[in-house]
N, C-alpha and C. Protein backbone atom coordinates (compact mmCIF):
# COMPACT_ATOMS: atom_id res chain seq x y z
N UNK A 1 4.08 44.36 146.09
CA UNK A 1 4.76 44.91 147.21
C UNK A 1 6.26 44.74 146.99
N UNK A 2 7.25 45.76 147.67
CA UNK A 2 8.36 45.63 147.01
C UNK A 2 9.11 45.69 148.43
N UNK A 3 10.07 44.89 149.36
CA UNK A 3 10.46 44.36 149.89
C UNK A 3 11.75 44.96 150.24
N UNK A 4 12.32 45.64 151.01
CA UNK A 4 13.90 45.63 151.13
C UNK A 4 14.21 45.44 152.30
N UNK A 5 15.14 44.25 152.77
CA UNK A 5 16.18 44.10 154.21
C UNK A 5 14.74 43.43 155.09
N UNK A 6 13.50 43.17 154.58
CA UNK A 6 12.54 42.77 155.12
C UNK A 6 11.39 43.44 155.66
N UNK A 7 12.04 44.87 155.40
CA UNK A 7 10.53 45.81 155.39
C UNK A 7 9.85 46.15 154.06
N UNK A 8 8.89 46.87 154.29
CA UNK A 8 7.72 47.10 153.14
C UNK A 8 8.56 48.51 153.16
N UNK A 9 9.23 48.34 151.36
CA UNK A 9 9.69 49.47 150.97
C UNK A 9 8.88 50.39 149.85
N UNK A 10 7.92 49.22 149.35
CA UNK A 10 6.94 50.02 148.03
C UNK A 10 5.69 49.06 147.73
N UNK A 11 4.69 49.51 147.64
CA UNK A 11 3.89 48.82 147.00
C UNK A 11 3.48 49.74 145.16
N UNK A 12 3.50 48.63 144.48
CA UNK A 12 3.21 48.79 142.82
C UNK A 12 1.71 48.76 142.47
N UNK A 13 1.04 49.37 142.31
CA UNK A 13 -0.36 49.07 141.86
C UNK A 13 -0.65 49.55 140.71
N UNK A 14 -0.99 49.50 139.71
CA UNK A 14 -1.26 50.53 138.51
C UNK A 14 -2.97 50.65 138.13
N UNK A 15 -3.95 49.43 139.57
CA UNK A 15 -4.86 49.25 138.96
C UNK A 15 -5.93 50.68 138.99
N UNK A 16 -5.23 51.62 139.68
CA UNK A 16 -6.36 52.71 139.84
C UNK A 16 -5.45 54.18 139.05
N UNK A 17 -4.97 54.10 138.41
CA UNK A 17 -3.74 54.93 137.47
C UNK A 17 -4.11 55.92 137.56
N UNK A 18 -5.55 56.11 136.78
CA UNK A 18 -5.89 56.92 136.39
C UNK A 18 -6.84 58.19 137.36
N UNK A 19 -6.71 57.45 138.80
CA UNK A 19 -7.92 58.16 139.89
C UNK A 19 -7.65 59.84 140.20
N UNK A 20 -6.22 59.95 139.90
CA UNK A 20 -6.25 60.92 140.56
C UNK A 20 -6.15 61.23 141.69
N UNK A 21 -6.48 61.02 142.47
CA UNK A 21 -6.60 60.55 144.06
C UNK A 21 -5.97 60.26 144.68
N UNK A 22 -5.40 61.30 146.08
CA UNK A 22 -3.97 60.46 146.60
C UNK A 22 -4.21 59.51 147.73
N UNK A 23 -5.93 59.63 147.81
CA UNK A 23 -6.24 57.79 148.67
C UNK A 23 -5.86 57.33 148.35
N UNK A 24 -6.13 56.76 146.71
CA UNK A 24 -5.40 55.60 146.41
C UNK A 24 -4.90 54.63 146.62
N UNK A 25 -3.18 55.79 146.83
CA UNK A 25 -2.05 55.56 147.44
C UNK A 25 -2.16 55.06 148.35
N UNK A 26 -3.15 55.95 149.68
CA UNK A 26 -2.97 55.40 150.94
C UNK A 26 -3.88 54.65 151.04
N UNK A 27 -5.15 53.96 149.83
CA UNK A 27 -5.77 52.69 149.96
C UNK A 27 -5.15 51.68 151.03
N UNK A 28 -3.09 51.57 150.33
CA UNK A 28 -3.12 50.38 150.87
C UNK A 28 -2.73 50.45 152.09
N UNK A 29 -2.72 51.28 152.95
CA UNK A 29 -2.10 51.66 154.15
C UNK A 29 -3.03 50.83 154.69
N UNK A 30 -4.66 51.58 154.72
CA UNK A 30 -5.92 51.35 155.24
C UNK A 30 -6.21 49.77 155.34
N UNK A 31 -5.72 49.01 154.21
CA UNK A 31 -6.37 47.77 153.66
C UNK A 31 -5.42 46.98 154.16
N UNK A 32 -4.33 47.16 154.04
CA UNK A 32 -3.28 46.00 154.11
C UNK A 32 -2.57 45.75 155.36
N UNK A 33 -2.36 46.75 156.14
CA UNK A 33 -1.70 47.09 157.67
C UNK A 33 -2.46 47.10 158.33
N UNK A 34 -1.64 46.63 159.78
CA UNK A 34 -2.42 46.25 160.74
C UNK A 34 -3.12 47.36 161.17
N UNK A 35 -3.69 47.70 161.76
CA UNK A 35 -4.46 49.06 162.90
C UNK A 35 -3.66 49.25 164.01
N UNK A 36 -2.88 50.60 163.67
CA UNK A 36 -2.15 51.34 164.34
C UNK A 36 -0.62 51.36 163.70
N UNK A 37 -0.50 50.71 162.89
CA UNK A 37 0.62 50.61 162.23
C UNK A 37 0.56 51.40 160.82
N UNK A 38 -0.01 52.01 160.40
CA UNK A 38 0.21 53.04 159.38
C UNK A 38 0.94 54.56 159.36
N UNK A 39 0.96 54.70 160.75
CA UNK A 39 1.84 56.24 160.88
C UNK A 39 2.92 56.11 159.67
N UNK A 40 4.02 55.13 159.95
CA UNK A 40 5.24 55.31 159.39
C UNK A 40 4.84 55.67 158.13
N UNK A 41 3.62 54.87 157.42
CA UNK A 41 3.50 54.87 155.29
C UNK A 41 2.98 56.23 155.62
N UNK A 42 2.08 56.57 156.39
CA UNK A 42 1.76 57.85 155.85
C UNK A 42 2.55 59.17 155.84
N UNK A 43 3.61 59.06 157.66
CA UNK A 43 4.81 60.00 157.70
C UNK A 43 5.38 59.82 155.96
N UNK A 44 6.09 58.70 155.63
CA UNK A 44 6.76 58.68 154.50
C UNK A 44 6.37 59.11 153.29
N UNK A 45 4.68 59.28 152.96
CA UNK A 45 4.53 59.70 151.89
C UNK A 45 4.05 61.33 151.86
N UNK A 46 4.11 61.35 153.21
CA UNK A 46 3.99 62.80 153.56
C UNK A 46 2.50 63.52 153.50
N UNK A 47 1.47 62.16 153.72
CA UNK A 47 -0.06 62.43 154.01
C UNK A 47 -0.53 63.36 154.68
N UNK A 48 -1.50 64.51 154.62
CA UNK A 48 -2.22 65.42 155.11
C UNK A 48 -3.05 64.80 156.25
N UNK A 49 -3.14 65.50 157.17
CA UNK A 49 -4.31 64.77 158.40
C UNK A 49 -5.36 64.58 157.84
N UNK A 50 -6.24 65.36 157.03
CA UNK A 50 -7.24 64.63 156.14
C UNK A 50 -7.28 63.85 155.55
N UNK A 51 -6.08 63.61 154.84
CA UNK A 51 -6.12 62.36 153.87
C UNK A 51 -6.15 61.29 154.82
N UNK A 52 -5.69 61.50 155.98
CA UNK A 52 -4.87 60.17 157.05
C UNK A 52 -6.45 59.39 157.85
N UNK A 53 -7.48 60.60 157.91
CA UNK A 53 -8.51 60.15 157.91
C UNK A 53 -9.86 59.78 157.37
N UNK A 54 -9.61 59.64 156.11
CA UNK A 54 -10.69 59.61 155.06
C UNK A 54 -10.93 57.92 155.08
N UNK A 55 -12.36 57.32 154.67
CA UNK A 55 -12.58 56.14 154.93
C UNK A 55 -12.64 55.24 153.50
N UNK A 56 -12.03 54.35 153.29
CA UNK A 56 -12.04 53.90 152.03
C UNK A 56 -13.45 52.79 152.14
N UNK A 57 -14.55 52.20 151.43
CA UNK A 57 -15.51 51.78 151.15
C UNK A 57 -15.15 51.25 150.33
């Protein structure tokens, strides 16, 4: 996770490189943030309403 002024400015992962997949990305939205607090990562990465609701397992 990459940190600036004390917000979450990036997270680094390389472990899924190769997926293809722009869950992925928003794996860590899902996994790591609280519930209800993901709007902002997903506004910022510019997530599709589908993607915003797909369920990671």
């Amino acid at each position: 996770m990459v940190v600036r002024e004390g917000m979450l400015s990036g997270v680094l992962d390389f472990g899924e490189l190769g997926a293809g997949d722009p869950a992925t990305d928003l794996a860590a939205a899902w996994l790591i943030l609280p519930v209800g607090k993901s709007t902002r990562f997903f506004d910022a990465y510019s997530a599709t309403a589908a993607s915003r609701c797909r369920n990671v397992t």
